[in-house]
C-alpha atoms as a PDB file:
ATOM      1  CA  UNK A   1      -5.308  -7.781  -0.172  1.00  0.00           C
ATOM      2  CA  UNK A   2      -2.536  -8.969  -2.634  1.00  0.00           C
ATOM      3  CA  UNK A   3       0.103  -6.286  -3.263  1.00  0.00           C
ATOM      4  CA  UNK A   4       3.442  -6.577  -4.947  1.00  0.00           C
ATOM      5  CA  UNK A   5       7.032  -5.685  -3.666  1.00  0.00           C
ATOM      6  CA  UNK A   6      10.165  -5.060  -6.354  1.00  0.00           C
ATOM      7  CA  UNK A   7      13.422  -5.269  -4.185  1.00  0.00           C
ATOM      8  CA  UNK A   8      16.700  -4.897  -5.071  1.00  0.00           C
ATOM      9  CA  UNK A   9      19.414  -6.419  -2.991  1.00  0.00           C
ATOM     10  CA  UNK A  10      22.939  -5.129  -2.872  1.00  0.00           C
ATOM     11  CA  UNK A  11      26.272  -6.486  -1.065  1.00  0.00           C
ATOM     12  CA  UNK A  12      28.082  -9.930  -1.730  1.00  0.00           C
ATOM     13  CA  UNK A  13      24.530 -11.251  -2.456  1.00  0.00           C
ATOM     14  CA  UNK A  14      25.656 -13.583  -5.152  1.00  0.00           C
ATOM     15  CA  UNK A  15      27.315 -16.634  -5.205  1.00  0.00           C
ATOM     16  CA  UNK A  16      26.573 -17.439  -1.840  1.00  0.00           C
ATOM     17  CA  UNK A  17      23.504 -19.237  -2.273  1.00  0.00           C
ATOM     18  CA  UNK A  18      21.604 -16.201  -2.068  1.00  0.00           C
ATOM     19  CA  UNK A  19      18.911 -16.622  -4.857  1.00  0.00           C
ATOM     20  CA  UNK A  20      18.579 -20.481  -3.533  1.00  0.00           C
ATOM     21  CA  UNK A  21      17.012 -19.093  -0.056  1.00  0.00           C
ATOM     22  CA  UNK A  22      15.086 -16.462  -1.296  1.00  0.00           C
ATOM     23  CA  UNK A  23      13.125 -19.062  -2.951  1.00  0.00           C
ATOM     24  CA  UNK A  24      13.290 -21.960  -0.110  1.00  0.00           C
ATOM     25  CA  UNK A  25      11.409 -18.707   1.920  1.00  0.00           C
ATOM     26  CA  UNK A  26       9.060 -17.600  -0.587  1.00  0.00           C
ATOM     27  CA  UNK A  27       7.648 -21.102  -1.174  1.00  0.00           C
ATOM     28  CA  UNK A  28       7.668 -21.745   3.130  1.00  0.00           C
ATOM     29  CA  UNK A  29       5.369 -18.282   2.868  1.00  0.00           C
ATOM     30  CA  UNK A  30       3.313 -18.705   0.055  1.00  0.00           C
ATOM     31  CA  UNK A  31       4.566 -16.210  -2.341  1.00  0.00           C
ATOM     32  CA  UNK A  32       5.145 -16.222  -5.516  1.00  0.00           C
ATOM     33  CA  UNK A  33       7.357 -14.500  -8.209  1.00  0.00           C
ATOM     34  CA  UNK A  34      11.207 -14.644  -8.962  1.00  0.00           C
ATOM     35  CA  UNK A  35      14.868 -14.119  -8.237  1.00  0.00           C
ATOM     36  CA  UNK A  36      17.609 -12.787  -9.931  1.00  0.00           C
ATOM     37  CA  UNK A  37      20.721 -11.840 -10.338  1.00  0.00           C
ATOM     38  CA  UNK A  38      21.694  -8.766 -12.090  1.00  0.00           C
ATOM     39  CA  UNK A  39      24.439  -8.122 -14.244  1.00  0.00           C
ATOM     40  CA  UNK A  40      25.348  -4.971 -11.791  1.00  0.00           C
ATOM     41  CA  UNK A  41      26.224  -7.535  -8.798  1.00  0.00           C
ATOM     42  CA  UNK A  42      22.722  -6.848  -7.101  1.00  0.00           C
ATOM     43  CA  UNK A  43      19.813  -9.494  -6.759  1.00  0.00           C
ATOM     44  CA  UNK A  44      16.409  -8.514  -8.026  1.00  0.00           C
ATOM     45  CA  UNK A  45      13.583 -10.007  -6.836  1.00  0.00           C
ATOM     46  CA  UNK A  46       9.745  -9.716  -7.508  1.00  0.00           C
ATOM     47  CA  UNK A  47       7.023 -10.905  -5.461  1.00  0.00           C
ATOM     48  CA  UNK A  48       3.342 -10.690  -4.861  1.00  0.00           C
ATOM     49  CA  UNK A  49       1.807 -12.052  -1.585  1.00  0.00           C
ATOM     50  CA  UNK A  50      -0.276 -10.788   1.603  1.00  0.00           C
ATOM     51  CA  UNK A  51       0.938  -7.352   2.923  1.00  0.00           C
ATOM     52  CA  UNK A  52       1.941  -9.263   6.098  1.00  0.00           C
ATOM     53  CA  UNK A  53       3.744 -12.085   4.272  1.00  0.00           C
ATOM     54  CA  UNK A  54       5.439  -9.550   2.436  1.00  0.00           C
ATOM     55  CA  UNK A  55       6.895  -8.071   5.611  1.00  0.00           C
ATOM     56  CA  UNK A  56       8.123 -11.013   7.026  1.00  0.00           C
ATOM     57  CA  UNK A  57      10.139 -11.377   3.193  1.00  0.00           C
ATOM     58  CA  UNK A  58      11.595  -8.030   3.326  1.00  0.00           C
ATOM     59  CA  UNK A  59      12.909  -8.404   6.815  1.00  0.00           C
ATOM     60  CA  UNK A  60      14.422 -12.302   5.545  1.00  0.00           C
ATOM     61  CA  UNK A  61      16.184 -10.215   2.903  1.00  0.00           C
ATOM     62  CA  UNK A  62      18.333  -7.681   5.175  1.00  0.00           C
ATOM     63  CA  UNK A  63      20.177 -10.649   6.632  1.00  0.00           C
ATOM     64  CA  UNK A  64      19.755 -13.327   3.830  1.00  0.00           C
ATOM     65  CA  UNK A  65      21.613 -16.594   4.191  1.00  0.00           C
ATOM     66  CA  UNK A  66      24.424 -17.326   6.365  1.00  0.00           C
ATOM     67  CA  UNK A  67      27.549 -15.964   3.696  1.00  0.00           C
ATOM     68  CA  UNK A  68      26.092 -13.227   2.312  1.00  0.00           C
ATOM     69  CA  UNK A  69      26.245  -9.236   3.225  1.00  0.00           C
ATOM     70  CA  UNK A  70      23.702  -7.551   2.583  1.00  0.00           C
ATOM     71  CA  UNK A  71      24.773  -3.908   2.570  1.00  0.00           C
ATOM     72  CA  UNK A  72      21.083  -2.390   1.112  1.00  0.00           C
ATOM     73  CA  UNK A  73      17.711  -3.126   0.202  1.00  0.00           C
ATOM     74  CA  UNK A  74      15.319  -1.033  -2.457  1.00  0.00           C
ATOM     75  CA  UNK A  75      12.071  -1.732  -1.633  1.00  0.00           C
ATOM     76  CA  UNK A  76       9.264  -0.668  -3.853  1.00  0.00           C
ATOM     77  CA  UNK A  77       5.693  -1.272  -3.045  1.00  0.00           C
ATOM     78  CA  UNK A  78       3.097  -1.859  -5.465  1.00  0.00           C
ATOM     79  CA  UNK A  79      -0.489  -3.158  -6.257  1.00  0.00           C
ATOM     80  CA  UNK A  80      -0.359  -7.024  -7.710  1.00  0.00           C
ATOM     81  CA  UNK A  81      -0.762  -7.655 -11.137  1.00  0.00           C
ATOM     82  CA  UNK A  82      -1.348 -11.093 -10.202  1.00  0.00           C
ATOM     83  CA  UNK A  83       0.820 -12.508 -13.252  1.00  0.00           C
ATOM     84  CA  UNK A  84       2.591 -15.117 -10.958  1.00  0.00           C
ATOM     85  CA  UNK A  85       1.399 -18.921 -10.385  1.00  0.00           C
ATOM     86  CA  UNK A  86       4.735 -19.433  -8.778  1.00  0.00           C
ATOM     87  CA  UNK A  87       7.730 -18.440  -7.378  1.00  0.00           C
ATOM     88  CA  UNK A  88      11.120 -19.006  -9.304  1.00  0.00           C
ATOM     89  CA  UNK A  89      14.467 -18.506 -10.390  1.00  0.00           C
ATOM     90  CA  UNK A  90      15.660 -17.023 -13.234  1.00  0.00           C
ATOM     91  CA  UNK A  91      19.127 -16.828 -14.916  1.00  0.00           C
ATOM     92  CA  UNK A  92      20.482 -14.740 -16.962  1.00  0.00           C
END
């Protein structure tokens, strides 16, 4: 079953490429949704996927790519809407 996981990253998550993995790893898993960074310094992201896929994502968030810090994760579960055909980035 398909549920659907609103995170919010904080730390010196952006401009270090951190939007850039989250994607590479969503699309190696199979999910799909988006990325973003927030005018607050924090990186939003919303996905949809297995539970177990999902997982896997969080725990690839707390460390992130090789520059950033991630000093806290929001995690907030949820049933999918299953609006997503993809996953992607989004500016502001």
């Amino acid at each position: 079953m398909n549920k659907r996981v609103i995170i919010k990253v904080s730390g010196a998550v952006q401009g270090v490429f951190f939007r850039a993995h989250i994607f590479d790893k969503a699309q190696e898993i199979l999910l799909v949704g988006w990325v973003s960074n927030e005018p607050d310094g924090t990186v939003k992201i919303v996905v949809e996927g297995e539970e177990e896929k999902l997982k896997k994502f969080i725990e690839y968030c707390k460390e992130g790519p090789k520059f950033a810090n991630v000093e806290n994760l929001d995690v907030k579960w949820e049933e999918a809407k299953g609006e997503f055909e993809k996953f992607e980035i989004r500016y502001l």
